[in-house]
C-alpha atoms as a PDB file:
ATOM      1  CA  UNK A   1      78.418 215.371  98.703  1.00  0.00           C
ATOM      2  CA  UNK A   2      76.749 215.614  95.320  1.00  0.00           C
ATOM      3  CA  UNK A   3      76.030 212.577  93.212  1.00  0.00           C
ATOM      4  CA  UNK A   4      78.631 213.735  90.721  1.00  0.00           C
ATOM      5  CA  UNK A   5      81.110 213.706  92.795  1.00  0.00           C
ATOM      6  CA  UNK A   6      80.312 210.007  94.303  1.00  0.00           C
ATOM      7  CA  UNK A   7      80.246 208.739  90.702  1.00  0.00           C
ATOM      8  CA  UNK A   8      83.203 209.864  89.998  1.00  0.00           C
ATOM      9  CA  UNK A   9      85.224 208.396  93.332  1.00  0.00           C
ATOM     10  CA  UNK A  10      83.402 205.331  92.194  1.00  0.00           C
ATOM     11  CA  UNK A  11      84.777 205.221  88.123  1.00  0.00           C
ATOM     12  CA  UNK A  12      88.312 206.451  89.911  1.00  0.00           C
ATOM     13  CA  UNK A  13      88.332 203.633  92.741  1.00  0.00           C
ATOM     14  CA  UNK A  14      87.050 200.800  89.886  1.00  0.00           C
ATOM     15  CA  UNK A  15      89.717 201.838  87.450  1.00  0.00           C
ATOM     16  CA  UNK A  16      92.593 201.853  90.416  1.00  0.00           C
ATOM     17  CA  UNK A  17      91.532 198.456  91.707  1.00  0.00           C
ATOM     18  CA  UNK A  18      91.852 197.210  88.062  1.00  0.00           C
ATOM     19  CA  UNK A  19      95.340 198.616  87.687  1.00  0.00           C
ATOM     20  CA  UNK A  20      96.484 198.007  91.292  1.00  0.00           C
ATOM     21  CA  UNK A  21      95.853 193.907  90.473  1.00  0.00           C
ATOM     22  CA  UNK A  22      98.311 194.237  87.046  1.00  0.00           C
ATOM     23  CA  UNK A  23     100.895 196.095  88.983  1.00  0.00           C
ATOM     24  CA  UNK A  24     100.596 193.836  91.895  1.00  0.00           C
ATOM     25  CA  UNK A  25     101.160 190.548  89.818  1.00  0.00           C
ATOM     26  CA  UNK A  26     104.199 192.302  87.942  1.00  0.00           C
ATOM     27  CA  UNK A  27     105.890 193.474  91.323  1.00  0.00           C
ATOM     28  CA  UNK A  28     105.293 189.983  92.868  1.00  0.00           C
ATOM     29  CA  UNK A  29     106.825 188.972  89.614  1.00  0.00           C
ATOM     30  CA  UNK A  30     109.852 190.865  89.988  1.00  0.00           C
ATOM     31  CA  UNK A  31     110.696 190.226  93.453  1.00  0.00           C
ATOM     32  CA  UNK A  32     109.356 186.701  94.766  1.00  0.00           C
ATOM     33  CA  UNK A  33     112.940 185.471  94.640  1.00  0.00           C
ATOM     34  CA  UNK A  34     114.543 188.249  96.461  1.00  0.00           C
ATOM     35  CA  UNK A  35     111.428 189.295  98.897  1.00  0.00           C
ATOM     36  CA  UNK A  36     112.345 191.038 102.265  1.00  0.00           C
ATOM     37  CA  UNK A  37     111.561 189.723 105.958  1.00  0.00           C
ATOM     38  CA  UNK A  38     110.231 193.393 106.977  1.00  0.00           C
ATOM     39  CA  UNK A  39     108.676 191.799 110.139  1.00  0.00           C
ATOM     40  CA  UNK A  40     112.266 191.208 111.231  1.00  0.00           C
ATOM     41  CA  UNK A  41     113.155 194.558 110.915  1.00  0.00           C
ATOM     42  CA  UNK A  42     109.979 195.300 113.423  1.00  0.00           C
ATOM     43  CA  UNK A  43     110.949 195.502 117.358  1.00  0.00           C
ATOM     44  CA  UNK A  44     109.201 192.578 119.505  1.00  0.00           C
ATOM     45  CA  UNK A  45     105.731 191.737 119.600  1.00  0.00           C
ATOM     46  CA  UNK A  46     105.290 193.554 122.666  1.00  0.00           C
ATOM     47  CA  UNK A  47     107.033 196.772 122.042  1.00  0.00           C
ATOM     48  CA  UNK A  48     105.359 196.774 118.196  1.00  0.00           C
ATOM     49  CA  UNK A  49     102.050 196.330 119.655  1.00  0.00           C
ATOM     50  CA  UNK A  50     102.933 199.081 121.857  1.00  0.00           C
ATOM     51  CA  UNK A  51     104.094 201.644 119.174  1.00  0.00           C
ATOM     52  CA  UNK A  52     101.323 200.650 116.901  1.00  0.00           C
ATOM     53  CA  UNK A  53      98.671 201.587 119.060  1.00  0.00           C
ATOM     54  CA  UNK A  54     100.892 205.077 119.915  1.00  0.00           C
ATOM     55  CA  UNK A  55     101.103 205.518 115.756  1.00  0.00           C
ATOM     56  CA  UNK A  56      97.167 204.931 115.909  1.00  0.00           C
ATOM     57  CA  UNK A  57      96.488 207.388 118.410  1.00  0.00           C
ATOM     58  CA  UNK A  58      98.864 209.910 116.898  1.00  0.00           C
ATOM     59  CA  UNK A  59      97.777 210.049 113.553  1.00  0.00           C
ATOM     60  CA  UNK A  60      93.802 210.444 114.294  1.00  0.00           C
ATOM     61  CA  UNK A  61      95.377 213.403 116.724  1.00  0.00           C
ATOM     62  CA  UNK A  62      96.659 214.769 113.537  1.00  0.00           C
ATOM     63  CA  UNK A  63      93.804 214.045 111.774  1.00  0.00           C
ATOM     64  CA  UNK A  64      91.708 216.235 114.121  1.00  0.00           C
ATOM     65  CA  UNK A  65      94.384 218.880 114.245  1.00  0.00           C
ATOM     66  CA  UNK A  66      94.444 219.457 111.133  1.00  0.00           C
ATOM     67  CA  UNK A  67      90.860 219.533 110.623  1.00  0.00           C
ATOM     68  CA  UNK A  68      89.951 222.463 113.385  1.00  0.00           C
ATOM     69  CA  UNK A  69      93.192 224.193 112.284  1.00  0.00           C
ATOM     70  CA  UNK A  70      91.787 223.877 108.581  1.00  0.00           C
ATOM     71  CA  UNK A  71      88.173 225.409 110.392  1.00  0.00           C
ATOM     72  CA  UNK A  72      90.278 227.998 112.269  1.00  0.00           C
ATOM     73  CA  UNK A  73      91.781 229.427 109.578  1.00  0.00           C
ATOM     74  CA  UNK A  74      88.753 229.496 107.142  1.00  0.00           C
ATOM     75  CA  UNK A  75      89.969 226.330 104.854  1.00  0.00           C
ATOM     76  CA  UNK A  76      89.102 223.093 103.695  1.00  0.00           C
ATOM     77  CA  UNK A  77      90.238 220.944 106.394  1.00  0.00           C
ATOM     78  CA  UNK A  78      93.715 219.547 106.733  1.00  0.00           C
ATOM     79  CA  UNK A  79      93.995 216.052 105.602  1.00  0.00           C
ATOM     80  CA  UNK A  80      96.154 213.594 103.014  1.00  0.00           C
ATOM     81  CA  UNK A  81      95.100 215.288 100.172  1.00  0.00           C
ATOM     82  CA  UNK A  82      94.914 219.005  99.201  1.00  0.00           C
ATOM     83  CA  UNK A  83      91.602 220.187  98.800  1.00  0.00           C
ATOM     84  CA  UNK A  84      90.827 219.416  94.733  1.00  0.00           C
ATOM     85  CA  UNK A  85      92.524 216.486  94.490  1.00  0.00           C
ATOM     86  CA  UNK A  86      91.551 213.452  92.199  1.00  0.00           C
ATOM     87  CA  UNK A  87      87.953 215.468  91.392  1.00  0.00           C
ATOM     88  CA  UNK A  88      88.265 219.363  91.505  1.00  0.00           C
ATOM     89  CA  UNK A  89      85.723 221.188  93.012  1.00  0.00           C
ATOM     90  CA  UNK A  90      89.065 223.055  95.174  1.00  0.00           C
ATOM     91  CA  UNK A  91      86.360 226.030  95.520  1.00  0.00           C
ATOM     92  CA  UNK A  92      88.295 229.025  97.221  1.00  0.00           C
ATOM     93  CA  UNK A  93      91.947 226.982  97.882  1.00  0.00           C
ATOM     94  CA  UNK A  94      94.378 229.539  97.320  1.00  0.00           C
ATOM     95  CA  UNK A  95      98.339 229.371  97.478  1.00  0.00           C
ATOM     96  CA  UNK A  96      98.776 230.005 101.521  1.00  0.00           C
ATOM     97  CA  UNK A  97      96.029 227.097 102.006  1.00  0.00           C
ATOM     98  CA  UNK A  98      98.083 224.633  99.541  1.00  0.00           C
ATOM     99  CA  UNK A  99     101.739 225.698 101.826  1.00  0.00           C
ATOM    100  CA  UNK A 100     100.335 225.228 104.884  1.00  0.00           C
ATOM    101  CA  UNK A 101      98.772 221.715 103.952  1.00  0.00           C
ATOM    102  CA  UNK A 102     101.997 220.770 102.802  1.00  0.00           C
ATOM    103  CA  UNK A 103     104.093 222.298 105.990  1.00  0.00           C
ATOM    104  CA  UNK A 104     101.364 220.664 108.285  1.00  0.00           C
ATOM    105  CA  UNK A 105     101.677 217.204 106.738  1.00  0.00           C
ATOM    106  CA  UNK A 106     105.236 217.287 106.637  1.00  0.00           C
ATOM    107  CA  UNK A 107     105.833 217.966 109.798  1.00  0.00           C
ATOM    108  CA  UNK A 108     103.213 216.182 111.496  1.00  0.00           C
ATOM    109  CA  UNK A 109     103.079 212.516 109.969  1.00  0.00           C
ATOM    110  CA  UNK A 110     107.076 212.822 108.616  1.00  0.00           C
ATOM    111  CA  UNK A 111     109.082 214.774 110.585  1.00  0.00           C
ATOM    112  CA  UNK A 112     108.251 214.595 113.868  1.00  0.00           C
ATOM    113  CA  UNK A 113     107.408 210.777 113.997  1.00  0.00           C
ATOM    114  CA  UNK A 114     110.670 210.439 112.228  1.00  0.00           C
ATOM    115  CA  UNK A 115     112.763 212.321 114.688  1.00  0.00           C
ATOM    116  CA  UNK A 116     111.033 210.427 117.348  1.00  0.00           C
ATOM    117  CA  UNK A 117     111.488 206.692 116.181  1.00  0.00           C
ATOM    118  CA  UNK A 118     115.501 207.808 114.507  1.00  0.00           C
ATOM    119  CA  UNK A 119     116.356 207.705 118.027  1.00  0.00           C
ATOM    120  CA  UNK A 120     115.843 203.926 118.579  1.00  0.00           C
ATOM    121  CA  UNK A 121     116.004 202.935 114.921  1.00  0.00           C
ATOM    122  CA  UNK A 122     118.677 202.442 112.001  1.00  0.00           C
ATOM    123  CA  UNK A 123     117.512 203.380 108.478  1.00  0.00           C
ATOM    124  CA  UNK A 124     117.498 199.903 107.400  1.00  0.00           C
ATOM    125  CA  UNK A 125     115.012 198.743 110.513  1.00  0.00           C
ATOM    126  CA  UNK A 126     113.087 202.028 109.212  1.00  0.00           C
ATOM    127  CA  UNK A 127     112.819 200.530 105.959  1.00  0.00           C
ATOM    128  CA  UNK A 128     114.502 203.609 104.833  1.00  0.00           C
ATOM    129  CA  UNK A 129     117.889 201.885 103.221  1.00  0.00           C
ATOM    130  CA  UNK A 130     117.606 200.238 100.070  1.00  0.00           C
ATOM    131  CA  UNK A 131     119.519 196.067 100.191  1.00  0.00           C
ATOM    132  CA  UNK A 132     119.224 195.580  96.820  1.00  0.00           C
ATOM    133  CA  UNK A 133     119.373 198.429  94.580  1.00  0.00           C
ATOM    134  CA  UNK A 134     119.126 197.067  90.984  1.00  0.00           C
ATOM    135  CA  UNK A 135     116.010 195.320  92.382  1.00  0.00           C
ATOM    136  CA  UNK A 136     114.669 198.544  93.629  1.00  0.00           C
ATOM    137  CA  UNK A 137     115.090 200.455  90.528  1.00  0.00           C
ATOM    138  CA  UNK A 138     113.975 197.766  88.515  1.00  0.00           C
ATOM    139  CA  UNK A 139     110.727 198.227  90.162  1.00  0.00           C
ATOM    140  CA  UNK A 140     110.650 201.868  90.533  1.00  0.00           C
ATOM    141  CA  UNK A 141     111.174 201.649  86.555  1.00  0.00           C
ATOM    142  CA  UNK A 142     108.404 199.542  85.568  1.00  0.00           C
ATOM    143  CA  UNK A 143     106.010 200.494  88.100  1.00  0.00           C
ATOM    144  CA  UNK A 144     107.054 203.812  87.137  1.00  0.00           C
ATOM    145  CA  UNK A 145     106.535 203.546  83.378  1.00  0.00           C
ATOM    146  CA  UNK A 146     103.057 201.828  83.304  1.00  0.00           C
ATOM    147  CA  UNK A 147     101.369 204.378  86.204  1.00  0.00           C
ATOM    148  CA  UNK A 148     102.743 207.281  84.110  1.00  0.00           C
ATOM    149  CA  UNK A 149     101.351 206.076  80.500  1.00  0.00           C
ATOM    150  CA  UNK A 150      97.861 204.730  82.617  1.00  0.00           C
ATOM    151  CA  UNK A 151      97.658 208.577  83.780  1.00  0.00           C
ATOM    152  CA  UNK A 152      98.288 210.270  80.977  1.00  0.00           C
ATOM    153  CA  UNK A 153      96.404 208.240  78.777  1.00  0.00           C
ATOM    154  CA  UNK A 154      93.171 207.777  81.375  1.00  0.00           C
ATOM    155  CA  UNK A 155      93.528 211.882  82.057  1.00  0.00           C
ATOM    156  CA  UNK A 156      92.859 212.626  78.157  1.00  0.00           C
ATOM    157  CA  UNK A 157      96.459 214.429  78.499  1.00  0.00           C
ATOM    158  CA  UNK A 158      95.239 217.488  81.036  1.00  0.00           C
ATOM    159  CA  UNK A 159      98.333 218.325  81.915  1.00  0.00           C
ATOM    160  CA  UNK A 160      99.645 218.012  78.255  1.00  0.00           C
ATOM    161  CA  UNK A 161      96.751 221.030  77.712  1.00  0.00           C
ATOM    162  CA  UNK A 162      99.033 223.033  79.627  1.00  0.00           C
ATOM    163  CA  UNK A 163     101.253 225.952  78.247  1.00  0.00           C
ATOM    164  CA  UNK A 164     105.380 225.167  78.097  1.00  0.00           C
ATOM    165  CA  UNK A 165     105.582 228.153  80.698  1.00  0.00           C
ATOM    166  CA  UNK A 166     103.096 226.862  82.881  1.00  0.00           C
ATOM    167  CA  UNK A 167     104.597 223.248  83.147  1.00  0.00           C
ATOM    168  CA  UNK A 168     108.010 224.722  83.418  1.00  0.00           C
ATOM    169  CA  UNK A 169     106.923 226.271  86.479  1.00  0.00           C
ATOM    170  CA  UNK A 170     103.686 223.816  87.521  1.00  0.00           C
ATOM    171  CA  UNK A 171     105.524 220.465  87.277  1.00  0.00           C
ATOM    172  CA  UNK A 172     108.553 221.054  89.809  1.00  0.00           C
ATOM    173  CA  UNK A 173     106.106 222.990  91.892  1.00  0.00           C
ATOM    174  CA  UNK A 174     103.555 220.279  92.161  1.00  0.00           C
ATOM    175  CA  UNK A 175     106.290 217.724  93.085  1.00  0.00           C
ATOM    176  CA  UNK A 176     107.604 219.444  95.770  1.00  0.00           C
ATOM    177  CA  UNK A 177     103.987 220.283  97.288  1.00  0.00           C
ATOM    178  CA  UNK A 178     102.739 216.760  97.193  1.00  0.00           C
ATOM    179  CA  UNK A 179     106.252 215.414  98.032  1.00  0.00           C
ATOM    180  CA  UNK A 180     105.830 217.376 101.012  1.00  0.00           C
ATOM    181  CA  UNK A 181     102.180 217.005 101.725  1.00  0.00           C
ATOM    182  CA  UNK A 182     101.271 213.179 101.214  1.00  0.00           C
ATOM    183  CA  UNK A 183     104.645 211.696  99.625  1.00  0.00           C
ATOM    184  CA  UNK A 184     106.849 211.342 102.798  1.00  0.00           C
ATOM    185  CA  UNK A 185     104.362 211.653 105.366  1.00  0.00           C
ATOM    186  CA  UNK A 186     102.764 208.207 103.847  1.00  0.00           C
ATOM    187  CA  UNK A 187     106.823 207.567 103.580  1.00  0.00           C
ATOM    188  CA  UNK A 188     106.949 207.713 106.711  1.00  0.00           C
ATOM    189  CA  UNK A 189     103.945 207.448 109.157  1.00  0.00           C
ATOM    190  CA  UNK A 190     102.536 204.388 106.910  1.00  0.00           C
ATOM    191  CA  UNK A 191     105.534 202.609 105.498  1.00  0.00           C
ATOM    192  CA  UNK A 192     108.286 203.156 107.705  1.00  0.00           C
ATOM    193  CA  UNK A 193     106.489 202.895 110.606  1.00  0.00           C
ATOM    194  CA  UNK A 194     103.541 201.090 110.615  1.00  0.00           C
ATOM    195  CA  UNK A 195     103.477 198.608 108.063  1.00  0.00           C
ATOM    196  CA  UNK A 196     106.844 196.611 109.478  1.00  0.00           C
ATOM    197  CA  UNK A 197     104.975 196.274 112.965  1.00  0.00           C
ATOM    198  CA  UNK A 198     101.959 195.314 111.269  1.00  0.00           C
ATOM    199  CA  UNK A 199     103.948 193.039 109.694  1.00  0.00           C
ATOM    200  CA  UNK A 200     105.284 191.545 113.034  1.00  0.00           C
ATOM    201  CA  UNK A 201     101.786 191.301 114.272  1.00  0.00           C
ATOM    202  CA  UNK A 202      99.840 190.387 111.365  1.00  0.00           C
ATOM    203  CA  UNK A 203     102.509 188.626 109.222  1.00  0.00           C
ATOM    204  CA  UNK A 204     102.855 189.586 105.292  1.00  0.00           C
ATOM    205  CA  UNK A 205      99.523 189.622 103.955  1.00  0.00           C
ATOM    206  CA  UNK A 206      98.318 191.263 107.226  1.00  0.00           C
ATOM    207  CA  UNK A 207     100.458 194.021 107.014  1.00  0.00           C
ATOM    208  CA  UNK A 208      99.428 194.416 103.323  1.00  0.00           C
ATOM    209  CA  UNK A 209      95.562 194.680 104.134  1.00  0.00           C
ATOM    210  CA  UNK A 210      95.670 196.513 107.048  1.00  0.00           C
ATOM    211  CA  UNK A 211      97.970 199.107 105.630  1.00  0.00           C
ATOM    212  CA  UNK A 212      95.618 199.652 102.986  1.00  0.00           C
ATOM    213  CA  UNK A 213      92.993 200.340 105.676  1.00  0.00           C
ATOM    214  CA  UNK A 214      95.551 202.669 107.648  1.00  0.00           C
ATOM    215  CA  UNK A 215      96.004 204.670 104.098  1.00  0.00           C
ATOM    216  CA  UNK A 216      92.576 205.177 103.312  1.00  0.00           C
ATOM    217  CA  UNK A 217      91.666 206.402 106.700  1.00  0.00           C
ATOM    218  CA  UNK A 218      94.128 209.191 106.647  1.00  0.00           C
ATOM    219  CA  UNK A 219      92.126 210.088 103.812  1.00  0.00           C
ATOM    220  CA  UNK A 220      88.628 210.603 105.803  1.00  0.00           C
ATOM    221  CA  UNK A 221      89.190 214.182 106.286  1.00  0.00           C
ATOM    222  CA  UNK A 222      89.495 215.026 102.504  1.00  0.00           C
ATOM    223  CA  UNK A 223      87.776 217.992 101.328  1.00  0.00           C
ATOM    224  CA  UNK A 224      85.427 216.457  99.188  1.00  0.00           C
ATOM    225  CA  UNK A 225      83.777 214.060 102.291  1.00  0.00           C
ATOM    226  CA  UNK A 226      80.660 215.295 104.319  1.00  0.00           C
ATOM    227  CA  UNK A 227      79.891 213.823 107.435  1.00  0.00           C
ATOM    228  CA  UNK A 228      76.794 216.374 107.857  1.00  0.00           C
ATOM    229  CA  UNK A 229      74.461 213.527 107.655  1.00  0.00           C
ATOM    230  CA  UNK A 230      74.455 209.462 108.527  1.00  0.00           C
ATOM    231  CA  UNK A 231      73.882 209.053 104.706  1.00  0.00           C
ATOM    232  CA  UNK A 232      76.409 211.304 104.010  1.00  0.00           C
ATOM    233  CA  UNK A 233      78.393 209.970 106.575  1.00  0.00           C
ATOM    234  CA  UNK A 234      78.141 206.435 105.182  1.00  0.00           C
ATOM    235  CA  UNK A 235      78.589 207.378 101.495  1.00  0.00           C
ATOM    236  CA  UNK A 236      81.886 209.602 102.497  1.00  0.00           C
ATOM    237  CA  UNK A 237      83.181 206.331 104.769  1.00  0.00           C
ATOM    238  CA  UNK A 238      82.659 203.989 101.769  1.00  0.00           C
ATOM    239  CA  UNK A 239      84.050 206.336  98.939  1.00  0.00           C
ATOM    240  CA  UNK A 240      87.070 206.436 101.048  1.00  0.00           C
ATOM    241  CA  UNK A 241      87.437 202.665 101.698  1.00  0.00           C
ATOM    242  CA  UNK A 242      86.530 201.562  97.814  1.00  0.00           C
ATOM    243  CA  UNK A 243      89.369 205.117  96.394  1.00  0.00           C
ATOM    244  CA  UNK A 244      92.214 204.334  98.727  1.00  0.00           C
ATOM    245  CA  UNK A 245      92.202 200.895 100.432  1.00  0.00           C
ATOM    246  CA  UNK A 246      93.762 198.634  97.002  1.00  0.00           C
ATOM    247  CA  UNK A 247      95.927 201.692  96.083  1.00  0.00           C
ATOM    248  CA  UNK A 248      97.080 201.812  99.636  1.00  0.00           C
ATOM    249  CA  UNK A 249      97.880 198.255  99.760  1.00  0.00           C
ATOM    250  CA  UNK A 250      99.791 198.093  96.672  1.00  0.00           C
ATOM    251  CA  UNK A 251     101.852 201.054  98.556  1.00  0.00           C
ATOM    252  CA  UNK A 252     102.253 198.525 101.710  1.00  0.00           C
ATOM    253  CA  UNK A 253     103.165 195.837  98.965  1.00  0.00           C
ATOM    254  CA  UNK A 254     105.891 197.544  97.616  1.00  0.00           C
ATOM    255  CA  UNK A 255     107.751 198.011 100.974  1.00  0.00           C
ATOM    256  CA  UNK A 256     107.034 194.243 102.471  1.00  0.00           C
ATOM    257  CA  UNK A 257     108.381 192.769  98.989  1.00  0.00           C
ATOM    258  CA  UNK A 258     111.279 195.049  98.742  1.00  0.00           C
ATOM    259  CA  UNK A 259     111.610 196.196 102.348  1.00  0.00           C
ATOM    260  CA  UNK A 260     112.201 199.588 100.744  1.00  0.00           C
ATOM    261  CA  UNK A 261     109.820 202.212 101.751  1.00  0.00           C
ATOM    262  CA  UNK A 262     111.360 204.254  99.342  1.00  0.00           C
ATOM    263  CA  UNK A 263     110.220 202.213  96.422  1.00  0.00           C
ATOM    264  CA  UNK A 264     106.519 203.179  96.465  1.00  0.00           C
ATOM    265  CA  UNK A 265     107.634 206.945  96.587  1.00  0.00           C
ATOM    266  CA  UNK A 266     109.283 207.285  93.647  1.00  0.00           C
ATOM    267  CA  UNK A 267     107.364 204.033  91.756  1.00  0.00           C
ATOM    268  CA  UNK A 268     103.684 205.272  92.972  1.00  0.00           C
ATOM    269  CA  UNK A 269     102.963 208.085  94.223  1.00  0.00           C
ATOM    270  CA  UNK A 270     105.441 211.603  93.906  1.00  0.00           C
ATOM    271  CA  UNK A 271     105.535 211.348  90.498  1.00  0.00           C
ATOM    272  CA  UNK A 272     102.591 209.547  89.071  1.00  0.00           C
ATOM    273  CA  UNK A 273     100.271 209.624  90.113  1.00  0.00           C
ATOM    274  CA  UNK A 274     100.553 213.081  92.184  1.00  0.00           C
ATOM    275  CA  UNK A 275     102.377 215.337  89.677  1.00  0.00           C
ATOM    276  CA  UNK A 276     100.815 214.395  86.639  1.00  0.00           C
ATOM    277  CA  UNK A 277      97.142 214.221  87.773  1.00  0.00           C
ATOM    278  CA  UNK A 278      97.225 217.624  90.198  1.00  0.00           C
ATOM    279  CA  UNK A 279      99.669 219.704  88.195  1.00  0.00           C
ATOM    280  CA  UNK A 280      96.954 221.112  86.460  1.00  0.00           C
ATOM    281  CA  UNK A 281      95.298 221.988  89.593  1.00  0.00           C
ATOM    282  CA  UNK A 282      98.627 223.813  91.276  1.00  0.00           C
ATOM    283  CA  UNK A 283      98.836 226.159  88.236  1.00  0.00           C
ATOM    284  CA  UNK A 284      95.133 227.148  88.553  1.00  0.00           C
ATOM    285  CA  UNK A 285      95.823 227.581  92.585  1.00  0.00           C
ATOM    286  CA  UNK A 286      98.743 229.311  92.046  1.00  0.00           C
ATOM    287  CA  UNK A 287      97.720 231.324  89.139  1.00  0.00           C
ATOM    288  CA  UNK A 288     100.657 230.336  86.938  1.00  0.00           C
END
């Protein structure tokens, strides 16, 4: 990992943490008279404890997976994040890599943990059915608003550089990739699943900073980290804590507040910041 590159994870995980605070005080704001009991929707201590540590077990699995199948096939490996994300340096991703990241994650961490927990579970124990809607959207809309003007304005417009024919055809594109590849499966695996058990074990602010942690290590088998080395090692660990962890727990925030894991979808994360930071990225991938 080049020194470039750590500087930059280091500006991008200062300015997040500065953000993540604001939003946090405005959501908290918004909902501290109508806040949710997720760790009611959670099954008993015993049986969360139980599925937590299955969750756990599963998703470093997938991690792995999706790393040698990454090696196999002469990628970047297979993680929560398409190779390029947040920095660049995508080297030689092309548009069969970007699909199968996006097939892989969907499937792994949304689909098939979904399918397996829908048996047992109603939407609203899933977190998956909204309570209070005008609360919801009021959220979604401000949440919405100030991540989307904080990109755009922190990006210096890139994806405002970008021809009317190639956002026509990059912007839907990219949504539906990252939707796909990190939108529901942190839907899913992370806020449906794990953060209302957390919740039952570790009560409200537990579930909040131990989500975080969850979030971020999904992320330790991004392209960009190197593990070649115990410096490297250490620097790609740390990078991943100080980028993800706050934004992560701002995620877990949203759904414990609102008991909506649909909320930090739509409020922070498919649309800004995915779509408007990587669009840029997808049209140079796909060659748009």
């Amino acid at each position: 990992m080049t020194q470039s590159y750590q500087n930059t994870l280091g500006q991008i995980g200062v300015s997040a943490a500065v953000e993540v605070v604001v939003l946090t005080v405005i959501v908290w704001l918004l909902t501290r008279r109508a806040a949710v009991d997720v760790a009611a929707r959670a099954p008993t201590t015993p049986i969360a404890r139980r599925e937590l540590l299955g969750l756990m077990v599963y998703g470093l699995m997938a991690q792995l997976l999706g790393a040698a199948l990454g090696h196999a096939l002469g990628w970047h490996p297979i993680s929560f994040h398409l190779a390029g994300t947040l920095i660049g340096g995508e080297g030689h991703l092309g548009p069969a890599e970007a699909l199968a990241w996006a097939a892989y994650n969907a499937t792994a961490y949304a689909a098939l943990p979904y399918l397996w927990f829908r048996r047992r579970y109603d939407t609203t124990a899933l977190c998956l059915r909204s309570t209070n809607r005008r609360r919801d959207l009021t959220v979604i809309g401000v949440v919405l608003a100030i991540e989307s003007i904080t990109q755009l304005l922190g990006l210096s417009s890139a994806i405002l550089a970008l021809t009317a024919g190639q956002a026509a055809s990059g912007v839907p594109l990219t949504f539906v990739l990252y939707l796909l590849g990190t939108g529901l499966p942190t839907l899913v695996f992370v806020q449906a699943l794990v953060v209302p058990r957390l919740a039952r074990l570790a009560g409200r602010v537990g579930a909040v900073a131990l989500g975080g942690l969850v979030y971020a290590a999904l992320h330790l088998g991004d392209a960009w980290t190197s593990y070649a080395s115990t410096e490297e090692t250490a620097a790609s660990i740390g990078l991943v804590l100080l980028v993800y962890t706050l934004p992560g727990m701002f995620k877990a925030f949203l759904t414990v507040q609102t008991g909506n894991a649909w909320v930090h979808l739509w409020a922070y994360h498919a649309i800004a910041p995915h779509t408007l930071i990587d669009t840029p990225l997808v049209v140079r991938v796909f060659r748009l």
